[in-house]
C-alpha atoms as a PDB file:
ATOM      1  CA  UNK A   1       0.413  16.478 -15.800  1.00  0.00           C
ATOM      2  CA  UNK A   2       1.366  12.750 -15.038  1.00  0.00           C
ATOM      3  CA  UNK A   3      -1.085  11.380 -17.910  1.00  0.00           C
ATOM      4  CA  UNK A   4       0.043  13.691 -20.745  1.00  0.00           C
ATOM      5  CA  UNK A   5       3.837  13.376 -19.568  1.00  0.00           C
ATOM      6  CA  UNK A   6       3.921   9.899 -20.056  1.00  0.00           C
ATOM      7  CA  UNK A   7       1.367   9.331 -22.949  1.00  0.00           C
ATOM      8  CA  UNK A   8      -1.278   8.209 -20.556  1.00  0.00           C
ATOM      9  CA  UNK A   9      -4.684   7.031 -22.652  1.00  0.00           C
ATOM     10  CA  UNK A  10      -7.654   8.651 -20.559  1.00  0.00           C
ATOM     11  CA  UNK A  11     -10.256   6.378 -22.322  1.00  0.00           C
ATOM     12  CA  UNK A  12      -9.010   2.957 -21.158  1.00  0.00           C
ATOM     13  CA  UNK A  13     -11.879   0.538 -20.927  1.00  0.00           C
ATOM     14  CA  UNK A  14     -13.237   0.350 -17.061  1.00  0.00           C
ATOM     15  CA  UNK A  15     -14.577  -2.271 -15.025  1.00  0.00           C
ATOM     16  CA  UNK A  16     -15.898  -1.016 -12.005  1.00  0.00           C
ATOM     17  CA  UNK A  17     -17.840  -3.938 -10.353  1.00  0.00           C
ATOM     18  CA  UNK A  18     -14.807  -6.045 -11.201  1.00  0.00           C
ATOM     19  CA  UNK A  19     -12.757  -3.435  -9.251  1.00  0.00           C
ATOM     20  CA  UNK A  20     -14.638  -2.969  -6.484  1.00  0.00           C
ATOM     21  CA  UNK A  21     -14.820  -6.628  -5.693  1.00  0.00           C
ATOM     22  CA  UNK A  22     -10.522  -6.879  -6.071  1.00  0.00           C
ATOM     23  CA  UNK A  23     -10.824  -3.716  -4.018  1.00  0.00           C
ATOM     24  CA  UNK A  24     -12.997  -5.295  -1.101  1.00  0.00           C
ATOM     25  CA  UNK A  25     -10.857  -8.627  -0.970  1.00  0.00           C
ATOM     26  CA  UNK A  26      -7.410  -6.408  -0.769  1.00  0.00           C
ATOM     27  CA  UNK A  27      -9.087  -4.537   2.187  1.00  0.00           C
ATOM     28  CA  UNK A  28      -9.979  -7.545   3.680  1.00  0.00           C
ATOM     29  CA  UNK A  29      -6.818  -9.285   3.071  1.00  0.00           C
ATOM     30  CA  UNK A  30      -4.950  -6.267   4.525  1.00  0.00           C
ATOM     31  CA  UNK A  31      -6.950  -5.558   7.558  1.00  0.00           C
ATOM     32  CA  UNK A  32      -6.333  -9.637   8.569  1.00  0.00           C
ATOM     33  CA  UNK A  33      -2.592  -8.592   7.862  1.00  0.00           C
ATOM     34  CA  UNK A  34      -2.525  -5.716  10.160  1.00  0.00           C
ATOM     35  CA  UNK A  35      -4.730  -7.586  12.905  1.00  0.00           C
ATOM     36  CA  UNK A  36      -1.300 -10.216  12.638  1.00  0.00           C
ATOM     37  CA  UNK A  37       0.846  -7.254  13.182  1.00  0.00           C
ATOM     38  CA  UNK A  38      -1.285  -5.590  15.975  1.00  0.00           C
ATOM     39  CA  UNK A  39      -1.250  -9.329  17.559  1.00  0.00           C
ATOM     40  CA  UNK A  40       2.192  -9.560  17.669  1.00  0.00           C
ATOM     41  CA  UNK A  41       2.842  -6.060  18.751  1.00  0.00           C
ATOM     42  CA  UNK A  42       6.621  -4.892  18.644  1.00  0.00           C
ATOM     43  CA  UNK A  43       7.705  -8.028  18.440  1.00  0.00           C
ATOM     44  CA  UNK A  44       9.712  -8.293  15.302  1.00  0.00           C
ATOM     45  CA  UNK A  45      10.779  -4.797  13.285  1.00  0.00           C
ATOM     46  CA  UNK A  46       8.459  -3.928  10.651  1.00  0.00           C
ATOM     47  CA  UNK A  47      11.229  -4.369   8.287  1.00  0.00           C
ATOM     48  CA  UNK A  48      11.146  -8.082   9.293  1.00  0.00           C
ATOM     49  CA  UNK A  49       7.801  -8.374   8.931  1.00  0.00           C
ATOM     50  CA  UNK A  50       7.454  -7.032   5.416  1.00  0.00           C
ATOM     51  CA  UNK A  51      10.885  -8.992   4.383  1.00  0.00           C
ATOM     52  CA  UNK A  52       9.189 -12.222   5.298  1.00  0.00           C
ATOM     53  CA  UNK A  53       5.776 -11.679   3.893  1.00  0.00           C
ATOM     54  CA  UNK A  54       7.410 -10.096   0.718  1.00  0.00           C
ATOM     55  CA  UNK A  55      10.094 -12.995   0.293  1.00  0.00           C
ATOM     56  CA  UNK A  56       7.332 -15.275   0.862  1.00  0.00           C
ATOM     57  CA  UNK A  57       4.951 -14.142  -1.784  1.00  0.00           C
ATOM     58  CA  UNK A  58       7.990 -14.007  -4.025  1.00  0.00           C
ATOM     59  CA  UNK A  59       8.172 -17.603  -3.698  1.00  0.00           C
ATOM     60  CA  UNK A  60       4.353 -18.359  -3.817  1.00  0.00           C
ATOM     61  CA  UNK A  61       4.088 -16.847  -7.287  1.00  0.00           C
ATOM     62  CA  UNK A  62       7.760 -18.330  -8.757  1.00  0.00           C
ATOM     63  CA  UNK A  63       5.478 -20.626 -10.907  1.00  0.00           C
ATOM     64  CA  UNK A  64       3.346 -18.113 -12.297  1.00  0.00           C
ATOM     65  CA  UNK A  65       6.688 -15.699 -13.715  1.00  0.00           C
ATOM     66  CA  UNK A  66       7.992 -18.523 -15.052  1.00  0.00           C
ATOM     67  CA  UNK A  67       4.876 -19.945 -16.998  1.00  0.00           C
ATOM     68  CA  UNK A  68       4.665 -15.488 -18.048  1.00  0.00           C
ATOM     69  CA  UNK A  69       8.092 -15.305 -18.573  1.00  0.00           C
ATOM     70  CA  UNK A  70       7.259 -13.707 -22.014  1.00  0.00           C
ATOM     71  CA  UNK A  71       5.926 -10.820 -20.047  1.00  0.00           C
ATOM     72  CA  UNK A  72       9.118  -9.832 -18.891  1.00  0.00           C
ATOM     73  CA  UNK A  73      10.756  -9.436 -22.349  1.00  0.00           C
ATOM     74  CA  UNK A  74       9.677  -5.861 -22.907  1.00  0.00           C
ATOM     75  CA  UNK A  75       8.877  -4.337 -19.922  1.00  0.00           C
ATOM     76  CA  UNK A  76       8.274  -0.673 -19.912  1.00  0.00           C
ATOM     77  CA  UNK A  77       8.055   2.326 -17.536  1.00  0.00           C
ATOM     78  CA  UNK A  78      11.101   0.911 -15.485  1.00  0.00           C
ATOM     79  CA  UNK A  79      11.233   4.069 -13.383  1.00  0.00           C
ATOM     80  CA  UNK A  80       7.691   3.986 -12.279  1.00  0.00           C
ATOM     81  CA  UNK A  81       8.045   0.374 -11.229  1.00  0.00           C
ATOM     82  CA  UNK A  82      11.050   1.337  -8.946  1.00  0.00           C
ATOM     83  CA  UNK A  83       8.883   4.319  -8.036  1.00  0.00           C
ATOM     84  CA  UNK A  84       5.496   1.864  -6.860  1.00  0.00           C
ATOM     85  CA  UNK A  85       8.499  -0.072  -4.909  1.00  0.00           C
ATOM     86  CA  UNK A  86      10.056   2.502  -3.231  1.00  0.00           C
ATOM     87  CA  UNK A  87       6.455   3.871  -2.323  1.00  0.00           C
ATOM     88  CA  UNK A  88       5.293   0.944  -1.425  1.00  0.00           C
ATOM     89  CA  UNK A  89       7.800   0.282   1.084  1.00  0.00           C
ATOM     90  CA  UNK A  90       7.214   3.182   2.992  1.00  0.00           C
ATOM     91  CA  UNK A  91       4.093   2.695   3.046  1.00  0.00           C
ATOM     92  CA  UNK A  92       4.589  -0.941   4.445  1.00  0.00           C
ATOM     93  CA  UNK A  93       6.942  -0.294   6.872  1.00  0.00           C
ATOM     94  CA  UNK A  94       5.297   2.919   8.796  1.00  0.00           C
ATOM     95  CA  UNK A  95       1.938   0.856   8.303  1.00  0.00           C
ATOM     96  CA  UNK A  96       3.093  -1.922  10.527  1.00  0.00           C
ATOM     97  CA  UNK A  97       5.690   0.080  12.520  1.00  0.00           C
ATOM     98  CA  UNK A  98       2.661   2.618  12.890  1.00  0.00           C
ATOM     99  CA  UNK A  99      -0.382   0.265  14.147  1.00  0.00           C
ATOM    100  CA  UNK A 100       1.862  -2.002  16.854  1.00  0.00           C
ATOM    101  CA  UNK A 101       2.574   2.006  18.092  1.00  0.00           C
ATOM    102  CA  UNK A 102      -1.233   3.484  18.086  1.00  0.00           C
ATOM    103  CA  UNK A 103      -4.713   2.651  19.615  1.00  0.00           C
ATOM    104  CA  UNK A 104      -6.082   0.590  16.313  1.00  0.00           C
ATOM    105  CA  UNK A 105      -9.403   3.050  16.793  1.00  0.00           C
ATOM    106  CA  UNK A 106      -7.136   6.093  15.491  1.00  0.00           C
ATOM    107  CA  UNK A 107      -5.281   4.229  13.079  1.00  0.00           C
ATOM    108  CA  UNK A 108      -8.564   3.007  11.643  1.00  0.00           C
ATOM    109  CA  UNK A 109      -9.758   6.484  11.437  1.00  0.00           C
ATOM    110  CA  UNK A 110      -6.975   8.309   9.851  1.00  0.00           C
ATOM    111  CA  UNK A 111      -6.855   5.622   7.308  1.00  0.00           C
ATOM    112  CA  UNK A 112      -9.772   6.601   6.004  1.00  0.00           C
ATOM    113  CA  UNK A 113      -8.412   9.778   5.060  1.00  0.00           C
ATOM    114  CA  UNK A 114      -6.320   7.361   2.265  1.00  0.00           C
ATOM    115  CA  UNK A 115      -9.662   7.640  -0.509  1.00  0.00           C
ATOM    116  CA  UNK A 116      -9.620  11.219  -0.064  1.00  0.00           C
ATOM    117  CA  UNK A 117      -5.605  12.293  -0.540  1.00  0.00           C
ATOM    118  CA  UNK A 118      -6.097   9.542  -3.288  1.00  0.00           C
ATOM    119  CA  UNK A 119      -8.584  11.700  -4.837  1.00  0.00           C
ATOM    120  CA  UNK A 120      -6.711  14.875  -4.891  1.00  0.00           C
ATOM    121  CA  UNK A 121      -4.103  13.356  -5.973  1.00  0.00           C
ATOM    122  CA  UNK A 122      -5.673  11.856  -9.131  1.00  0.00           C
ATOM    123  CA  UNK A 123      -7.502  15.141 -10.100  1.00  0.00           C
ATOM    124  CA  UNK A 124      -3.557  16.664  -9.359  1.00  0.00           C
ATOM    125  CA  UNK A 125      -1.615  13.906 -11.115  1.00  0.00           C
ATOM    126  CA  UNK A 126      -3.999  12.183 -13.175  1.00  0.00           C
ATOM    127  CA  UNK A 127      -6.740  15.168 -14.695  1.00  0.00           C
ATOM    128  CA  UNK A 128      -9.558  12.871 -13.228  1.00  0.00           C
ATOM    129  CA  UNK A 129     -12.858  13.906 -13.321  1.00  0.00           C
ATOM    130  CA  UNK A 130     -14.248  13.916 -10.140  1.00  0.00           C
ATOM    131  CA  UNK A 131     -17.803  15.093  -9.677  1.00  0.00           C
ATOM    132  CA  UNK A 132     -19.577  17.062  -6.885  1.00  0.00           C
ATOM    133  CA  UNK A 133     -20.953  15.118  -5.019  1.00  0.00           C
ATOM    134  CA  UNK A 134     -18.121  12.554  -4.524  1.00  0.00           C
ATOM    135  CA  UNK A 135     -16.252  16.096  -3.190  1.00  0.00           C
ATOM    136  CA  UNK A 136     -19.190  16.502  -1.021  1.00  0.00           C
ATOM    137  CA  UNK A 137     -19.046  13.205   0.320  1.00  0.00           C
ATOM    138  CA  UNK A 138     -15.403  12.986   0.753  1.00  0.00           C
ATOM    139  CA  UNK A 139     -15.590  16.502   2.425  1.00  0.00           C
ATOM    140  CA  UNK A 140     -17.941  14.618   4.738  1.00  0.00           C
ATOM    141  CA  UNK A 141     -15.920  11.393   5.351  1.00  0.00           C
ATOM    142  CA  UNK A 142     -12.818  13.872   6.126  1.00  0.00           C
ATOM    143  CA  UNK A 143     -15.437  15.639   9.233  1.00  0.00           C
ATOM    144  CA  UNK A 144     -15.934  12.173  10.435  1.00  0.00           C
ATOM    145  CA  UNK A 145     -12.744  11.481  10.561  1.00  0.00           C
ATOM    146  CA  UNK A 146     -12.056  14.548  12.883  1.00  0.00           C
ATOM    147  CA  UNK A 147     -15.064  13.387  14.825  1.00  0.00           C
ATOM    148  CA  UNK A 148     -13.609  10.111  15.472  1.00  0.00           C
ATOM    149  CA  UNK A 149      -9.848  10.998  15.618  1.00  0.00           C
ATOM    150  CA  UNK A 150      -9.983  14.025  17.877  1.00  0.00           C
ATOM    151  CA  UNK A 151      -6.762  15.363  17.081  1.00  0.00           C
ATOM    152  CA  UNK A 152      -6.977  17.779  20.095  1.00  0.00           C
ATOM    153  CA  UNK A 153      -6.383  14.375  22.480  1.00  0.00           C
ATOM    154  CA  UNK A 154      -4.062  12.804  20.080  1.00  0.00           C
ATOM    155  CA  UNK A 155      -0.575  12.907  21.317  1.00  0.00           C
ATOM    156  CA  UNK A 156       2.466  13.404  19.055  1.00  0.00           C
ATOM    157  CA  UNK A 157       4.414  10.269  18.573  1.00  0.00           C
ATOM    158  CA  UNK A 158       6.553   8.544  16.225  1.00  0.00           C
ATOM    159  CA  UNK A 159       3.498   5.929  15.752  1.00  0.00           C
ATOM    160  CA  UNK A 160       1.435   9.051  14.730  1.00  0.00           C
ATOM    161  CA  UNK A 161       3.937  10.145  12.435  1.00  0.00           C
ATOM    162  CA  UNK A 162       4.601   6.990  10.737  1.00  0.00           C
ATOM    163  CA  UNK A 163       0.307   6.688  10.163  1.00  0.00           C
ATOM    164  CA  UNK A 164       0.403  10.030   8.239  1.00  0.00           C
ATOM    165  CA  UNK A 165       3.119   9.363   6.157  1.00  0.00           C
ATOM    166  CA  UNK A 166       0.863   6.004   5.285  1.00  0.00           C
ATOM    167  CA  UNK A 167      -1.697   8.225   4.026  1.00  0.00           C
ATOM    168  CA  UNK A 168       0.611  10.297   1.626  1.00  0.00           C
ATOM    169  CA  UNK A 169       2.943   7.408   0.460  1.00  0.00           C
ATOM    170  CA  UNK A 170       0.221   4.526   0.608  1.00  0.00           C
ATOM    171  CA  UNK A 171      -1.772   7.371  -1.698  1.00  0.00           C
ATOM    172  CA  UNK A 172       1.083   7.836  -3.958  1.00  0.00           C
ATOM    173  CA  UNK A 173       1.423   4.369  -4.673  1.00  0.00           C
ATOM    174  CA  UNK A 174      -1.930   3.669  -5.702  1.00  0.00           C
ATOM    175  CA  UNK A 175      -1.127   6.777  -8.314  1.00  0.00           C
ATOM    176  CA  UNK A 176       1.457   5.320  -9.687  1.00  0.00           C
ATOM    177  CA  UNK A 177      -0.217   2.002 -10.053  1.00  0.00           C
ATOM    178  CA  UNK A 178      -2.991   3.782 -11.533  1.00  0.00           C
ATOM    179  CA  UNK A 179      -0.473   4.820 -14.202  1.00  0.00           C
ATOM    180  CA  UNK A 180       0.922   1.592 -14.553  1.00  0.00           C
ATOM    181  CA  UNK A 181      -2.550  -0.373 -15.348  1.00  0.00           C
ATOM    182  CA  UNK A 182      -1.443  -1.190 -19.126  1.00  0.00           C
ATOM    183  CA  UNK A 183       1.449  -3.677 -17.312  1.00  0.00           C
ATOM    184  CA  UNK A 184       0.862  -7.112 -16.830  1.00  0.00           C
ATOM    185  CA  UNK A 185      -0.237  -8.467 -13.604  1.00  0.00           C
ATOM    186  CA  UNK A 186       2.612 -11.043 -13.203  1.00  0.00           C
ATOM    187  CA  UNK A 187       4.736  -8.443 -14.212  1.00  0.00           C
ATOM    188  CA  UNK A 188       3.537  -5.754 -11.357  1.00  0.00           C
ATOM    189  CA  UNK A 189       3.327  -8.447  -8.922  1.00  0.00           C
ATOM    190  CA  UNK A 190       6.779  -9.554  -8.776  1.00  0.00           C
ATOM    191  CA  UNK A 191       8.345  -5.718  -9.084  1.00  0.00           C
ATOM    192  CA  UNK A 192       6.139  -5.360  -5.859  1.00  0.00           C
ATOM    193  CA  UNK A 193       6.866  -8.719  -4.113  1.00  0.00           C
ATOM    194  CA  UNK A 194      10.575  -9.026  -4.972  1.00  0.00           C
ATOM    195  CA  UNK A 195      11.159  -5.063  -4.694  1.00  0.00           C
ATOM    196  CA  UNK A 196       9.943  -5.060  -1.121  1.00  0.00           C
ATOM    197  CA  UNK A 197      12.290  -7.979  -0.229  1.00  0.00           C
ATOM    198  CA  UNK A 198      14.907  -5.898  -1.593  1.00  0.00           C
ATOM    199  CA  UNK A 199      14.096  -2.781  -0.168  1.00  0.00           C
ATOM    200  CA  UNK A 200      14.032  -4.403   3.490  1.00  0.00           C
ATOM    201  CA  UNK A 201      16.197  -7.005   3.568  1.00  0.00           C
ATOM    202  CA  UNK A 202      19.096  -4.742   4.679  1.00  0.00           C
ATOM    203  CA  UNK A 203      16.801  -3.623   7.332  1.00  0.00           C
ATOM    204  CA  UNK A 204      15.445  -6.576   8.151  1.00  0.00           C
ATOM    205  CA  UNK A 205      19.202  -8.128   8.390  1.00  0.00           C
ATOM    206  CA  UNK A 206      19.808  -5.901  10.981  1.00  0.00           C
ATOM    207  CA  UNK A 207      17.216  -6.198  13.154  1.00  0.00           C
ATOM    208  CA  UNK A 208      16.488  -9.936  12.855  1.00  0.00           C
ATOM    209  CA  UNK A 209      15.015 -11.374  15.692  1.00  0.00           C
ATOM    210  CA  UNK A 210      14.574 -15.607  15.504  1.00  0.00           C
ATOM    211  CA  UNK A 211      10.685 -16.324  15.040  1.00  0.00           C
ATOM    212  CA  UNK A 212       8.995 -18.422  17.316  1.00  0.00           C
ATOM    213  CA  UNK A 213       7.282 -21.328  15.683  1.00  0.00           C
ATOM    214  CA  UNK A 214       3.657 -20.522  16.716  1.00  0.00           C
ATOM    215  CA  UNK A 215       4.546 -16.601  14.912  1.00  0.00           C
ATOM    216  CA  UNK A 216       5.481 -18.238  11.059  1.00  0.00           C
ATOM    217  CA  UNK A 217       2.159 -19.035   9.599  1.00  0.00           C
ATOM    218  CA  UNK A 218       0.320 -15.902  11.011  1.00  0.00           C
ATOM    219  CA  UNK A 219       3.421 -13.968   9.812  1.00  0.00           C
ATOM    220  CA  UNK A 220       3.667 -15.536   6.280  1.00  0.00           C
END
């Protein structure tokens, strides 16, 4: 198990109202992202998209590494930092590939099968706890989300493809960052920030299409 393997302390101090409200402004923040993307449609490759934001960001928080350079002196669990990367650009990618592809009902709805492979995954992965009635519940939320999908319409396509494989990577990731709560935040954000710019930039190189000057600020 994940936790055991790699000394993981099961009674770390919680926070949960503090987490919920990070939680609600990173939905909120994401779904104005994805609205950009959706805008724009298939204008740019994904891989642009999350180059530019990612380099971007990279920049924005230059200030802060430096002022928390101490954090980076001993940083540990390198390969589950290049793990949360790699996840997270999959995740990413298909995301915006997937939602300029798919009616924004569907990929709304099969999103919210995310909380639930999160859950199995952190009772898998993690030994969570996870009481009844939060099974009930997300055995619920999963029949709504057949109710509003309707799979039996849904036709196969590479935008539907790229939206599931959100919901497995984009599920992973938040595992691994679960794991990797103990780091520093300066020190996860610029493994994420500068990894994706990494990750994409050969990508993004490839398929580089000039940006119009009304597209920068809603793409940064």
């Amino acid at each position: 198990q994940l936790h055991r393997a790699t000394g993981m302390k099961s009674d770390a101090p919680r926070d949960n109202l503090r987490g919920g409200a990070w939680l609600i402004a990173d939905m909120s923040l994401n779904i104005w992202a994805l609205s950009i993307v959706k805008w724009l449609e298939a204008d740019y490759a994904a891989t642009q998209v999350v180059f530019v934001r990612s380099f971007v960001g990279l920049l924005l928080i230059l200030p802060l590494i430096w002022l928390n350079r101490a954090a980076f002196r001993h940083v540990e669990d390198i390969g589950l930092h290049i793990l949360r990367v790699g996840l997270s650009s999959i995740t990413l990618v298909a995301s915006f590939f997937a939602i300029s592809r798919v009616p924004l009902a569907l990929f709304t709805a099969i999103n919210f099968t995310r909380p639930i492979m999160t859950m199995v995954l952190a009772a898998l992965l993690l030994s969570e706890t996870i009481g009844r009635r939060r099974w009930i519940a997300a055995g619920a939320a999963f029949v709504g989300v057949l109710f509003a999908a309707n799979p039996s319409e849904v036709p196969v396509s590479a935008g539907l493809t790229a939206l599931l494989l959100v919901v497995v990577t984009g599920s992973a990731a938040i595992i691994v960052t679960r794991r990797l709560r103990s780091s520093p935040p300066i020190v996860l954000m610029t493994f994420y920030t500068a990894g994706l710019a990494l990750c994409t930039a050969p990508f993004a190189a490839v398929s580089w299409i000039e940006i119009q000057s009304h597209h920068v600020l809603p793409l940064v």
